[in-house]
N, C-alpha and C. Protein backbone atom coordinates (compact mmCIF):
# COMPACT_ATOMS: atom_id res chain seq x y z
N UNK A 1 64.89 61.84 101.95
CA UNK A 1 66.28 61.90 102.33
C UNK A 1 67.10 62.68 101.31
N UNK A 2 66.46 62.44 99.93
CA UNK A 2 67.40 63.27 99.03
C UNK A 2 67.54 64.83 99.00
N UNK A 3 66.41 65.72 99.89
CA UNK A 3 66.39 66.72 100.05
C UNK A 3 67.10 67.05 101.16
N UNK A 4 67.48 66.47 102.36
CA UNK A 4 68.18 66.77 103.08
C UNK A 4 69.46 66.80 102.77
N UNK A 5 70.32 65.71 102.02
CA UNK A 5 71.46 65.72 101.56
C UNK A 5 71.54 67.37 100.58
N UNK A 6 70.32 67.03 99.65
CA UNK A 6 70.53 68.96 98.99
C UNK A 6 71.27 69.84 99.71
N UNK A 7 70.52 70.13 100.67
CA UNK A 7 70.29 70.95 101.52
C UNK A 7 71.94 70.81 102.45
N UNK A 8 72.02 70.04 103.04
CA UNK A 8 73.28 69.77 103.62
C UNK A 8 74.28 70.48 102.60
N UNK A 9 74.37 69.66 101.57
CA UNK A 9 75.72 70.33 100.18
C UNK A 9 75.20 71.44 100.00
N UNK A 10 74.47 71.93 99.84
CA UNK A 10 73.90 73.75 99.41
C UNK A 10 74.95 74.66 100.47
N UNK A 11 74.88 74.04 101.90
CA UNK A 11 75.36 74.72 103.20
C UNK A 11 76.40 74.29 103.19
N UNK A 12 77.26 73.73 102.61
CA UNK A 12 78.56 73.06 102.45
C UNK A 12 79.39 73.90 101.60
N UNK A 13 78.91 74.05 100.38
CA UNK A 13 79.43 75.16 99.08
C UNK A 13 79.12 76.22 99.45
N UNK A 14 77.96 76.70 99.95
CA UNK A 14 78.09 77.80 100.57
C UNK A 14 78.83 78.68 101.58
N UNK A 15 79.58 77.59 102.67
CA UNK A 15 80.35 77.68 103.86
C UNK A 15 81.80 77.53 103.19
N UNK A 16 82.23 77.00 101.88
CA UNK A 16 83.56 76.96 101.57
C UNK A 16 83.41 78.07 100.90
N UNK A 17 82.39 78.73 100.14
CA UNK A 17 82.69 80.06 99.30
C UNK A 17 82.73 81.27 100.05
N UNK A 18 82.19 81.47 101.18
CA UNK A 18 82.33 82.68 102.63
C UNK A 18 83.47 82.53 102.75
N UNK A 19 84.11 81.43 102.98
CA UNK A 19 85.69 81.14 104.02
C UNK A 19 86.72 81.86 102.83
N UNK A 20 86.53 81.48 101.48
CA UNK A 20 87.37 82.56 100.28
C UNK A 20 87.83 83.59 100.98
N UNK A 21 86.64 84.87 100.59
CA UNK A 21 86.80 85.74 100.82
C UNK A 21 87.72 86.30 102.10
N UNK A 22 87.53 85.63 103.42
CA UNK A 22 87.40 85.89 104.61
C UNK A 22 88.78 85.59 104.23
N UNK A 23 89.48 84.17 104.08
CA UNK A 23 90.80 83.93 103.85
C UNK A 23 91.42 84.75 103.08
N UNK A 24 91.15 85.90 102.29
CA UNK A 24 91.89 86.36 101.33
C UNK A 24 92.09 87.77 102.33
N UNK A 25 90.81 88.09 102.65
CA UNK A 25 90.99 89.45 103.84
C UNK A 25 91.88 89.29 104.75
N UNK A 26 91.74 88.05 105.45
CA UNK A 26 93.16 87.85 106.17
C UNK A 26 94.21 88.23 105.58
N UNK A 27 94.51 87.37 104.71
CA UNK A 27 95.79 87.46 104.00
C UNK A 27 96.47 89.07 103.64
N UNK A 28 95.39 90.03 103.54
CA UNK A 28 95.69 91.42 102.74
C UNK A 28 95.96 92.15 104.07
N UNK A 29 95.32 91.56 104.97
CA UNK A 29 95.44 92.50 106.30
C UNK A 29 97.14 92.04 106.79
N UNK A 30 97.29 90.82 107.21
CA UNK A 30 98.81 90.16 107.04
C UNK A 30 99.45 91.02 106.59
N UNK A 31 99.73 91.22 105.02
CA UNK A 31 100.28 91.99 104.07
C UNK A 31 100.57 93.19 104.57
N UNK A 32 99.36 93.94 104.89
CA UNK A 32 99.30 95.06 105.03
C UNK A 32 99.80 95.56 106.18
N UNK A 33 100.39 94.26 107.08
CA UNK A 33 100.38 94.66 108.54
C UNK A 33 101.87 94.71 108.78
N UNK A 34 102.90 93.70 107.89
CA UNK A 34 103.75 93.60 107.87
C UNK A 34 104.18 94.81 106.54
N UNK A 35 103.72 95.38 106.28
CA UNK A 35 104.56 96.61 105.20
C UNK A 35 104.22 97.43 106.04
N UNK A 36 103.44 97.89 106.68
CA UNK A 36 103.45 99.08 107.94
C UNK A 36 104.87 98.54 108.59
N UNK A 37 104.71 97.45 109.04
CA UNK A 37 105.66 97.31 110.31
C UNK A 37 107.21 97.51 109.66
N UNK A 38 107.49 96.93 108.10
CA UNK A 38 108.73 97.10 107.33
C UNK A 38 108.91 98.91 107.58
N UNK A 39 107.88 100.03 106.96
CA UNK A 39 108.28 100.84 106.74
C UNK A 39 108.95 101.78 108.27
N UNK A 40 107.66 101.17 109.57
CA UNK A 40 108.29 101.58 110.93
C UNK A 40 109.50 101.66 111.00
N UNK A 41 110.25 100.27 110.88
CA UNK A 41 111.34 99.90 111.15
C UNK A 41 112.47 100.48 110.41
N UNK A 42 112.08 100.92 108.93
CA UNK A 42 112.74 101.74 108.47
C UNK A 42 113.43 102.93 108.62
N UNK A 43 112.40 104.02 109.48
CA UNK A 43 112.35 105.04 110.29
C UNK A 43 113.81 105.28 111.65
N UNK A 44 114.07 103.88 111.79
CA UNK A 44 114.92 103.88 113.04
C UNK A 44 116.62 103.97 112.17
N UNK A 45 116.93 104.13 111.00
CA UNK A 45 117.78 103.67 110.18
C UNK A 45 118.28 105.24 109.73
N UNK A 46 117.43 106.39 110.17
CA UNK A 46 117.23 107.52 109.83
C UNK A 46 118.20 108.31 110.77
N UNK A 47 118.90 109.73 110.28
CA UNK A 47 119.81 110.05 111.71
C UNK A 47 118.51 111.63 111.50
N UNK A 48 119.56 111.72 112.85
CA UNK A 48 118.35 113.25 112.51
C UNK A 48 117.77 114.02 112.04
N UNK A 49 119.73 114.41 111.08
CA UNK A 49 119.25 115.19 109.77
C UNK A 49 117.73 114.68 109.09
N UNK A 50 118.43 113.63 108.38
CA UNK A 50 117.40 113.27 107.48
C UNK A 50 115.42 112.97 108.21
N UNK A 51 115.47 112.74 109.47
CA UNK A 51 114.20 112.64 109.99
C UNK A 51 113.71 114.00 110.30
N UNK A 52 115.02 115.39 110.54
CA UNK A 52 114.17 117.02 110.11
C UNK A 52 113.98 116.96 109.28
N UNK A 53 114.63 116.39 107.88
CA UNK A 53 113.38 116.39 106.29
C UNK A 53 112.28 115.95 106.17
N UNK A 54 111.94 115.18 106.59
CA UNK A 54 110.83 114.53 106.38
C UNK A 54 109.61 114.86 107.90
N UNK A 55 110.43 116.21 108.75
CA UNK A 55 109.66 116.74 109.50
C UNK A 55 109.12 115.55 111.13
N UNK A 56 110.37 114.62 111.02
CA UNK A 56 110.18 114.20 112.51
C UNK A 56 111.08 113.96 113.53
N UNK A 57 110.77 113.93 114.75
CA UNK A 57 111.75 113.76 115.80
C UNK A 57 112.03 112.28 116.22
N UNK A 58 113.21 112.51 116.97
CA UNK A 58 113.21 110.92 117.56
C UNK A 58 112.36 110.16 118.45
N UNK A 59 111.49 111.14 118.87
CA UNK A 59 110.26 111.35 120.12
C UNK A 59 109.56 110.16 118.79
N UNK A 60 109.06 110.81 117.86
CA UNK A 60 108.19 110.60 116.87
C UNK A 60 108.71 108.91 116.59
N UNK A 61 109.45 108.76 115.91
CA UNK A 61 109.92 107.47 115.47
C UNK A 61 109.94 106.49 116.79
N UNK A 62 110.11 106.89 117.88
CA UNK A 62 110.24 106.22 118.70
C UNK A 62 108.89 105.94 119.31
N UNK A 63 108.06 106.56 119.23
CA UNK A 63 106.41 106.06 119.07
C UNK A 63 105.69 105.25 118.45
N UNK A 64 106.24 105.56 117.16
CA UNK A 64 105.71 104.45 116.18
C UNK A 64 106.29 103.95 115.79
N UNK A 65 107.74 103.63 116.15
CA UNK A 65 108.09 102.00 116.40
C UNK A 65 107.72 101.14 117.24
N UNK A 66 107.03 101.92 118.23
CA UNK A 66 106.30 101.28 119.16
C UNK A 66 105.24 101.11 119.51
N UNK A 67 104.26 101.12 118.05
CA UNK A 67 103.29 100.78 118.34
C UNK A 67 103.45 99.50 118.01
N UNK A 68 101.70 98.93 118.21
CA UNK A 68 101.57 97.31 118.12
C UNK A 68 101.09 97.29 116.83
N UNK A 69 101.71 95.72 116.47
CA UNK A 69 101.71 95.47 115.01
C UNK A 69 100.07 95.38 114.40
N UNK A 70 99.04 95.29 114.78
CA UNK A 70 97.96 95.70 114.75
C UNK A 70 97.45 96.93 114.83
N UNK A 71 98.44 97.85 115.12
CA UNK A 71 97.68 99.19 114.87
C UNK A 71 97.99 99.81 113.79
N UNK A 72 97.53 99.68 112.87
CA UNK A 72 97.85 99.93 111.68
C UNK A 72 96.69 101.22 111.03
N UNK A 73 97.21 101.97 109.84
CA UNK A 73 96.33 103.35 109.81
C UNK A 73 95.42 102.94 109.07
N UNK A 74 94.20 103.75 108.29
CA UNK A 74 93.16 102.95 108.10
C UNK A 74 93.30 102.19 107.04
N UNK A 75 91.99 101.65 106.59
CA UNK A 75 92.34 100.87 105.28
C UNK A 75 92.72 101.94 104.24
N UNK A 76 93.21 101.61 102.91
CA UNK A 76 92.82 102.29 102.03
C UNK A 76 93.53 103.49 101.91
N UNK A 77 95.06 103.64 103.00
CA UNK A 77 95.33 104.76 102.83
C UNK A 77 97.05 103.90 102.23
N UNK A 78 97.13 102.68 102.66
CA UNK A 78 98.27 101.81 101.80
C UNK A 78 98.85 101.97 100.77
N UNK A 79 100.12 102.22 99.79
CA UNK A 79 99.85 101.83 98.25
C UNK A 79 99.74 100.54 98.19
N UNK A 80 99.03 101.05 96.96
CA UNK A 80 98.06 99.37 96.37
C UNK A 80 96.94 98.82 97.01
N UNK A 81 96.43 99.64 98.07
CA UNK A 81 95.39 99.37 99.29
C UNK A 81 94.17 99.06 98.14
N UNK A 82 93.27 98.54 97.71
CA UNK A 82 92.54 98.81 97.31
C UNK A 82 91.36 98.15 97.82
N UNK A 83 90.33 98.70 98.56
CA UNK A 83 89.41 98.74 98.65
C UNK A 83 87.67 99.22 98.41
């Protein structure tokens, strides 16, 4: 019996030290999902002038304010992204 209990807690500490990681990836993706969506929203705050500087139209902003909060660009291209 005492080997089964091992064995049980081995798969126990093992199953809380996976969930870490996984919880922390969540968390960065969260992060990451809501500073995309801050800077979108930023974009709409812009008048024309200033969106021909930075080379976009209202077509443009009005696209990617509308995308979904999950579509986000890849990893790693974030500041502070680090992967």
């Amino acid at each position: 019996m005492t080997t089964l209990n091992t064995v049980n807690s081995s798969y126990a500490d093992n199953r809380e030290v996976s969930a870490k990681p996984r919880a922390r990836q969540l968390l960065r993706f969260i992060a990451e999902a809501l500073y995309v969506r801050r800077q979108r929203m930023a974009l709409l705050s812009l008048d024309a002038r200033m969106l021909a500087d930075i080379g976009l139209s209202q077509a443009d902003v009005h696209r990617e304010t509308h995308r979904s909060l999950l579509d986000l660009p890849m990893s790693g291209q974030l500041p502070g992204s680090r992967r």
